[in-house]
Protein backbone atom coordinates (compact mmCIF):
# COMPACT_ATOMS: atom_id res chain seq x y z
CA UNK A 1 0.00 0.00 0.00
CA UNK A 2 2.89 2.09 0.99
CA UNK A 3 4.23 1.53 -2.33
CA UNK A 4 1.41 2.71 -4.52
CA UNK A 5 0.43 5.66 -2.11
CA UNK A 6 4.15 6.79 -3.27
CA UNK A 7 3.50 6.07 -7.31
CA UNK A 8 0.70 8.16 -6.77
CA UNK A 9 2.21 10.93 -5.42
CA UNK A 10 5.13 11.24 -7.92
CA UNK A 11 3.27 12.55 -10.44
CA UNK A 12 1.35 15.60 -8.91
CA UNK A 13 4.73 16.80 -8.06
CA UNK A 14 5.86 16.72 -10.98
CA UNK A 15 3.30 18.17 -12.67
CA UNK A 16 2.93 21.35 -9.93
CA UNK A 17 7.01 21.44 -11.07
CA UNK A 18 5.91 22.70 -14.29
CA UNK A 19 3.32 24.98 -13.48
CA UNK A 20 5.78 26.50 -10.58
CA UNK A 21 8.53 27.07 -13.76
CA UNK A 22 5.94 28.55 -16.01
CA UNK A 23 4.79 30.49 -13.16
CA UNK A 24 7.99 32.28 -12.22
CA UNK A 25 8.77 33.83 -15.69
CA UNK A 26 5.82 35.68 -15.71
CA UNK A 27 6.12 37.17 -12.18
CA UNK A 28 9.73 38.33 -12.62
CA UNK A 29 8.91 40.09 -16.48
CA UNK A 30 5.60 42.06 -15.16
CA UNK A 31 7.70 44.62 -12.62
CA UNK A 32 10.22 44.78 -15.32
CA UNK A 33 7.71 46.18 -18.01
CA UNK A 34 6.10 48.21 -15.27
CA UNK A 35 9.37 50.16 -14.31
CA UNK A 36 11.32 50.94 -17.28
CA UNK A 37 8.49 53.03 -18.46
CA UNK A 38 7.75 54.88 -15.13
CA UNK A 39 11.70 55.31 -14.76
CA UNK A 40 12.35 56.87 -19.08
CA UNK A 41 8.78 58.71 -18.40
CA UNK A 42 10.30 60.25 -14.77
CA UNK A 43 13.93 60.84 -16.37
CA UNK A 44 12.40 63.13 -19.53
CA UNK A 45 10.02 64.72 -18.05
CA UNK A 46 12.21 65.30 -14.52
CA UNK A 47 9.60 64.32 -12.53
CA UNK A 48 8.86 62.33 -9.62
CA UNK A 49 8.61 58.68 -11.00
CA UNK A 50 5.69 56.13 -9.94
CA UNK A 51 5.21 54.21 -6.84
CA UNK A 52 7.06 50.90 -7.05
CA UNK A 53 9.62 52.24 -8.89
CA UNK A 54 13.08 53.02 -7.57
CA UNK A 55 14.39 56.25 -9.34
CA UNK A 56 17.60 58.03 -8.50
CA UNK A 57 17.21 60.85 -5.93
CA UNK A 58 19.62 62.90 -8.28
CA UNK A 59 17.43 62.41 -10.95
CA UNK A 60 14.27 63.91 -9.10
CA UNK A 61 16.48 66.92 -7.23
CA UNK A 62 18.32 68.15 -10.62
CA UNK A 63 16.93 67.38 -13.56
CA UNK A 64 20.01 66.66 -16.40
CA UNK A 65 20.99 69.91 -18.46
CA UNK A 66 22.05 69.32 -21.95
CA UNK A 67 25.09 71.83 -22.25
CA UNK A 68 25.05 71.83 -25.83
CA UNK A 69 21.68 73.60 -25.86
CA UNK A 70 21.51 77.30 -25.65
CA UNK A 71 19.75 78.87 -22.90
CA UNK A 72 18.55 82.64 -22.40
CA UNK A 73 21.16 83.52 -19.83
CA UNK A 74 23.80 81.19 -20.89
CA UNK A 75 25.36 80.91 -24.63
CA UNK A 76 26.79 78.31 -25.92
CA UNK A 77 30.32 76.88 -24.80
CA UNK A 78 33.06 78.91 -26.17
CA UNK A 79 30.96 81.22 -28.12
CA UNK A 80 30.99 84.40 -26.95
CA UNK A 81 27.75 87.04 -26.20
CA UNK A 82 26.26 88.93 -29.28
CA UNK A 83 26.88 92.11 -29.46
CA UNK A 84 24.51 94.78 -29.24
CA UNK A 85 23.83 97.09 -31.80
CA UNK A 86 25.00 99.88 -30.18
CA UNK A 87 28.42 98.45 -29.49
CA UNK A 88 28.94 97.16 -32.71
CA UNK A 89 27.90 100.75 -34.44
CA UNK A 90 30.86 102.15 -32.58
CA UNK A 91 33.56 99.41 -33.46
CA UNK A 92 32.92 99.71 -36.76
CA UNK A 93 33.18 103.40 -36.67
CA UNK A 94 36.45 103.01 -34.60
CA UNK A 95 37.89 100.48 -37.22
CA UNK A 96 36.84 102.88 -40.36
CA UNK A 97 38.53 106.00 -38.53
CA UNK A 98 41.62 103.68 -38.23
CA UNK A 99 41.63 103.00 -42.12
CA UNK A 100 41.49 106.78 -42.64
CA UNK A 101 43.97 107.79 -40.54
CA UNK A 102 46.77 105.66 -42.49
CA UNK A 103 50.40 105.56 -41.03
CA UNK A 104 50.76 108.83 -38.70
CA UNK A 105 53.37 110.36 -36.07
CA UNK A 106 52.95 108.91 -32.46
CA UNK A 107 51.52 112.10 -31.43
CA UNK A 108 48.53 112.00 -33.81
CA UNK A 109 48.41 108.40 -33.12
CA UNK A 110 48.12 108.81 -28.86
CA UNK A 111 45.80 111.33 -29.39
CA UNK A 112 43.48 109.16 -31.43
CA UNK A 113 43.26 106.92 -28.80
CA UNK A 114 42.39 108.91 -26.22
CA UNK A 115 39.69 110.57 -28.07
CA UNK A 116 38.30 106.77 -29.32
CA UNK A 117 38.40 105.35 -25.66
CA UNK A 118 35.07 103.07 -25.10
CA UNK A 119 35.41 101.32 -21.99
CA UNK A 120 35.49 102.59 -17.96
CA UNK A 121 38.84 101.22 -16.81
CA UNK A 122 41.80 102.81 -17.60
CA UNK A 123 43.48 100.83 -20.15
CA UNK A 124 47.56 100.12 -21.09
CA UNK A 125 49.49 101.48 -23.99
CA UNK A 126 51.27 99.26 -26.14
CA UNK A 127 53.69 99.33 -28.64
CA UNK A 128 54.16 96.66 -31.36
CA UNK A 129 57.41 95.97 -33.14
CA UNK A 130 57.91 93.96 -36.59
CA UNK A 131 61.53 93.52 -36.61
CA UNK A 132 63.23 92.09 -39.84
CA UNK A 133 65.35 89.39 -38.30
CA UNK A 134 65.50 86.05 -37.77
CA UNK A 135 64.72 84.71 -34.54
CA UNK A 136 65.85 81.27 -35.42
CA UNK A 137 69.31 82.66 -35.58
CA UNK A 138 70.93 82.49 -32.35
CA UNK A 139 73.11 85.62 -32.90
CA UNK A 140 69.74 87.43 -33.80
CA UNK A 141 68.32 87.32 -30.83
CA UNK A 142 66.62 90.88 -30.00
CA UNK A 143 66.51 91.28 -25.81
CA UNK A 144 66.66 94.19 -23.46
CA UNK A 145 65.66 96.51 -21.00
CA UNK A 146 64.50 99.94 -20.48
CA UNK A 147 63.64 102.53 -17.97
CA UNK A 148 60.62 104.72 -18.86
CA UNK A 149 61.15 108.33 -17.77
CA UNK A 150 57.64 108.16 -16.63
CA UNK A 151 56.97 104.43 -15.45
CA UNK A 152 53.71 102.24 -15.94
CA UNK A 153 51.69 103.63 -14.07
CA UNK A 154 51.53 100.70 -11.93
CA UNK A 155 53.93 99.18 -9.11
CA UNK A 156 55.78 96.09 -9.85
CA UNK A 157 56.54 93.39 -7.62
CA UNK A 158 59.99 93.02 -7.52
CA UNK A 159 62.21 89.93 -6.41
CA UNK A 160 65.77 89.81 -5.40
CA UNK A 161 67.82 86.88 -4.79
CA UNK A 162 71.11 88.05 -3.10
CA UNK A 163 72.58 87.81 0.88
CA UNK A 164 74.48 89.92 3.47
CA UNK A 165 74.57 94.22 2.88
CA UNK A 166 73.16 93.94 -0.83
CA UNK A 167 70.11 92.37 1.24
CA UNK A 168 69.54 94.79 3.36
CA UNK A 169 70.29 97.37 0.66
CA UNK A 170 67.46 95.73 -1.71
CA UNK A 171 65.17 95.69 1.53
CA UNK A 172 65.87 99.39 2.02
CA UNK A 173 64.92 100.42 -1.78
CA UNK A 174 61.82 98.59 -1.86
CA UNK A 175 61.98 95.27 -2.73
CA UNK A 176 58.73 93.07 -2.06
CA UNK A 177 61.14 89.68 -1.47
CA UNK A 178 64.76 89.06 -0.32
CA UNK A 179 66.75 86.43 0.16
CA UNK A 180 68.21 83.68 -0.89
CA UNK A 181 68.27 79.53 -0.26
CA UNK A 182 65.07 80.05 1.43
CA UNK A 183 63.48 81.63 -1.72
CA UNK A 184 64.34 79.72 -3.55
CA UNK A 185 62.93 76.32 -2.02
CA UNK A 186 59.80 78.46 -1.58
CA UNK A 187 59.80 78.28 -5.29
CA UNK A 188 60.51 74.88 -5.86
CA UNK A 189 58.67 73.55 -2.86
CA UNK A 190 55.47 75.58 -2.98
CA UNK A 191 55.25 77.08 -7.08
CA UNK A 192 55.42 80.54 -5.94
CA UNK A 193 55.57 83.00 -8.52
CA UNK A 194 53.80 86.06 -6.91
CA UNK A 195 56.28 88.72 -8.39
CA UNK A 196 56.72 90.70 -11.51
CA UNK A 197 60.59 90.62 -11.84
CA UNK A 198 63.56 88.65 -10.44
CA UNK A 199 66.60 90.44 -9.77
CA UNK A 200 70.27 87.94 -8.20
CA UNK A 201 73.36 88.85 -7.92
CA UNK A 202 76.03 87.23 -9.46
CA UNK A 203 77.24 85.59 -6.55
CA UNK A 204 73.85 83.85 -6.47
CA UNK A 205 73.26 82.46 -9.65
CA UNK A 206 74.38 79.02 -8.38
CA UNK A 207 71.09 78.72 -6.81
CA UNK A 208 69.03 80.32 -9.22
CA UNK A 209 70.36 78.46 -11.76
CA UNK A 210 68.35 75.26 -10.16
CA UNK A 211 64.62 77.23 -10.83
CA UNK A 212 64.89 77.15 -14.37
CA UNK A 213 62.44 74.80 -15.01
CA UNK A 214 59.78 77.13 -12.89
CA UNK A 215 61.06 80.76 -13.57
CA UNK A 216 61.97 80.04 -17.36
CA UNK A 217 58.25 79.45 -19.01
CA UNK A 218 56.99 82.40 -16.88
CA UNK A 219 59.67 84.85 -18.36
CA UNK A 220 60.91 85.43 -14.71
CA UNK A 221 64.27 84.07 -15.27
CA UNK A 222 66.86 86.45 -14.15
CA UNK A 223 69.25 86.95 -17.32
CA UNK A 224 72.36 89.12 -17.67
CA UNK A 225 70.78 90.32 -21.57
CA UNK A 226 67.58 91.37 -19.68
CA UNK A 227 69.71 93.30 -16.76
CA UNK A 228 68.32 91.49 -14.34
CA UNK A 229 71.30 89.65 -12.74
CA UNK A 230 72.92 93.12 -11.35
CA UNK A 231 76.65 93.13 -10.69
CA UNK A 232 76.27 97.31 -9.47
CA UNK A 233 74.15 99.24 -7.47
CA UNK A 234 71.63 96.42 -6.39
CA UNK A 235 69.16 99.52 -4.45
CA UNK A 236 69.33 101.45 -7.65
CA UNK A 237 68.24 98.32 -9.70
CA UNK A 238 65.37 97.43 -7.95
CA UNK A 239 64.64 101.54 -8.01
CA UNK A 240 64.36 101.06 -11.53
CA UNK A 241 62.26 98.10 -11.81
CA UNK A 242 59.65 99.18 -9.46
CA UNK A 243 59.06 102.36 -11.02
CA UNK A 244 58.74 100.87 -14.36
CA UNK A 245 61.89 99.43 -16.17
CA UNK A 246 60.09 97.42 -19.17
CA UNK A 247 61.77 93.95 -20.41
CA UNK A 248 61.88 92.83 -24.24
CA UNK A 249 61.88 90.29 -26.11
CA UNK A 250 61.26 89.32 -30.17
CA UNK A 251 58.83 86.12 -30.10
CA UNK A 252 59.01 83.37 -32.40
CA UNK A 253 57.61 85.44 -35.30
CA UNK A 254 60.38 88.53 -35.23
CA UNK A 255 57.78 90.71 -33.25
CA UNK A 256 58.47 92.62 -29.79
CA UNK A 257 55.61 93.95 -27.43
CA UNK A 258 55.42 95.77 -24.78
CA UNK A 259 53.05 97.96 -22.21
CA UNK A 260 54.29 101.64 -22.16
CA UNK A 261 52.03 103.52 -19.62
CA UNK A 262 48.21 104.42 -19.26
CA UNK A 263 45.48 105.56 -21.04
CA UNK A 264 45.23 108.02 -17.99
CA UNK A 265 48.67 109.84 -18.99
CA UNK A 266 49.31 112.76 -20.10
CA UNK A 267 49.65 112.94 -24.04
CA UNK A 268 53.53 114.29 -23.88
CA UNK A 269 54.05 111.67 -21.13
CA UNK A 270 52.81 108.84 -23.34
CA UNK A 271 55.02 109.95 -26.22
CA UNK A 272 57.79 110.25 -24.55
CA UNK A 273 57.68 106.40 -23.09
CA UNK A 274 57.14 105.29 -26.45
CA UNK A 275 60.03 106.80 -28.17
CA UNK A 276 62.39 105.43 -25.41
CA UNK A 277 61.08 102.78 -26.30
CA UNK A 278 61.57 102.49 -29.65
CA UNK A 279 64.99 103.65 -29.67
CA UNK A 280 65.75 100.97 -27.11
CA UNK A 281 64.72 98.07 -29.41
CA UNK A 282 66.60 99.96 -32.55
CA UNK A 283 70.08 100.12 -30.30
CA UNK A 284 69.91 96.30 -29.52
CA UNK A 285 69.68 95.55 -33.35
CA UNK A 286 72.08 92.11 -33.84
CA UNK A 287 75.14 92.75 -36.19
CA UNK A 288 74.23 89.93 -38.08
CA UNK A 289 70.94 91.30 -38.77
CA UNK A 290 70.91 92.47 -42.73
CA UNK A 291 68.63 94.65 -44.48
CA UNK A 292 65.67 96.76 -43.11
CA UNK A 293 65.44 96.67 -38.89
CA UNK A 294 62.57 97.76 -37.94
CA UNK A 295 59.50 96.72 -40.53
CA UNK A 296 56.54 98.57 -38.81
CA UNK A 297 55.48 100.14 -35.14
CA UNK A 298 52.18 100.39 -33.79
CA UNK A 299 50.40 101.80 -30.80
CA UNK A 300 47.24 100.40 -29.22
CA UNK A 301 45.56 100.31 -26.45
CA UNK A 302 44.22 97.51 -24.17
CA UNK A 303 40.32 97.86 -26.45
CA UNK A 304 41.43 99.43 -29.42
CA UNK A 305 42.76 98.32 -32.90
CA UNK A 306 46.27 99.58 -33.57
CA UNK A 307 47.58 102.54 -35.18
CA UNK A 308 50.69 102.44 -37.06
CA UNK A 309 53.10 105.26 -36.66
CA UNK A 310 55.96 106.72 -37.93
CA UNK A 311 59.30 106.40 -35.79
């Protein structure tokens, strides 16, 4: 009897098998059909999604922005603003009184830019330099320095790597930062570059020597061409340089630039800066240099288009 009550059984378990198998499919499938909808439907339209379904909290406190899209208050990456009419009336009046005015003399040309000023801070004067040399050359390299008879217009932060009485003489005329192995780990240590020149003195240039790699891509490299390693009067040197000795250099294309005073100047003053200037750059022309020096000048300011002048 035992035997045939067990026979009997088998079967009905192994038909409820079965059913439990087909059973199970369908159960785990339904909730997956139900969410993915309530989840895309939530996600778009950055709302909360239905019960039962476990959304992101991100998704419901800060909806996705697509940063390609323009918006109202924001353009679009690396484009910048429109202009408005107004503004773009003036440029182009700017730019067409520039075309008239042809190549003038650096009086005319300062005095243009004053009256063309547009913009409420007072901007820099700058003169640009096509020199006909080749900057390839090693022995046509094109580097100086020179004092302005009437500075900037702003104070520099000035540097000085040196020890013992120049020290305290440096400290005396003004410089911002003195000393020497401890500035120079400063620099190495910590990346500070919160100056505008670097003066040493020969006797240091051992441990300057080691900051290249820092000092060199920021142009703040002291360098014997540039008269910024200073084997004289250390307190007059950093005189100099704080009231507004200007450094030069051709680039890569033949071309010196450099800042020459303010907007805010007075119109002699601003001439005056600018023909230093200029003869500064014309009395470090290389020997090897051959044919015509100095290919063009021009005078800008910080918001203006140039004006080329006659030197």
């Amino acid at each position: 009897m035992a035997k045939k009550k067990t026979d009997t059984e088998t079967p009905a378990v192994e038909t409820a098998a079965p059913a439990a198998a087909e059973a199970k499919p369908e159960k785990a499938k339904a909730p997956k059909a139900e969410k993915a909808p309530a989840k895309a439907k939530a996600k778009a339209e950055g709302a909360a999604p239905a019960e039962g379904s476990a959304a992101p909290a991100e998704a419901v406190a800060a909806p996705a922005v697509d940063l390609s899209e323009p918006t109202k208050k924001r353009g679009r990456p690396g484009v910048p603003p429109r202009r408005g009419k107004k503004l773009r009336t003036k440029i182009n009046t700017i730019n067409n009184e520039v075309a008239k005015l042809g190549t003038v003399d650096v009086k005319k040309a300062v005095n243009f830019l004053k009256g063309s000023k547009r913009v409420k801070f007072d901007e820099s004067v700058e003169v640009h330099m096509a020199l006909g040399i080749d900057p390839k050359q090693s022995d046509q390299v094109v580097r100086g320095a020179v004092p302005l008879p009437h500075g900037l217009g702003r104070v520099k932060k000035v540097l000085v790597f040196t020890k013992g009485e120049n020290a305290v003489k440096a400290k005396a005329a003004g410089a911002d930062f003195v000393g020497d192995d401890d500035l120079a780990k400063k620099i190495t240590s910590e990346g500070f570059t919160d100056f505008d020149v670097a003066l040493a003195t020969p006797d240091m240039m051992g441990v300057v020597g080691r900051l290249g790699k820092v000092l060199g891509p920021r142009g703040l490299m002291p360098s014997p061409k540039a008269g910024t390693v200073v084997s004289g009067d250390i307190a007059a040197a950093v005189k100099e340089f704080k009231a507004g000795k200007v450094e030069f250099r051709a680039d890569a294309g033949g071309n010196v630039h450099a800042a020459v005073g303010k907007l805010s100047f007075d119109e002699t003053k601003l001439v005056e800066n600018i023909h230093v200037f200029v003869e500064a750059v014309r009395a470090a022309k290389p020997p090897s240099s051959k044919g015509h020096y100095i290919k063009s000048v021009t005078v800008s300011a910080t918001m203006s288009p140039g004006v080329a002048v006659t030197v």
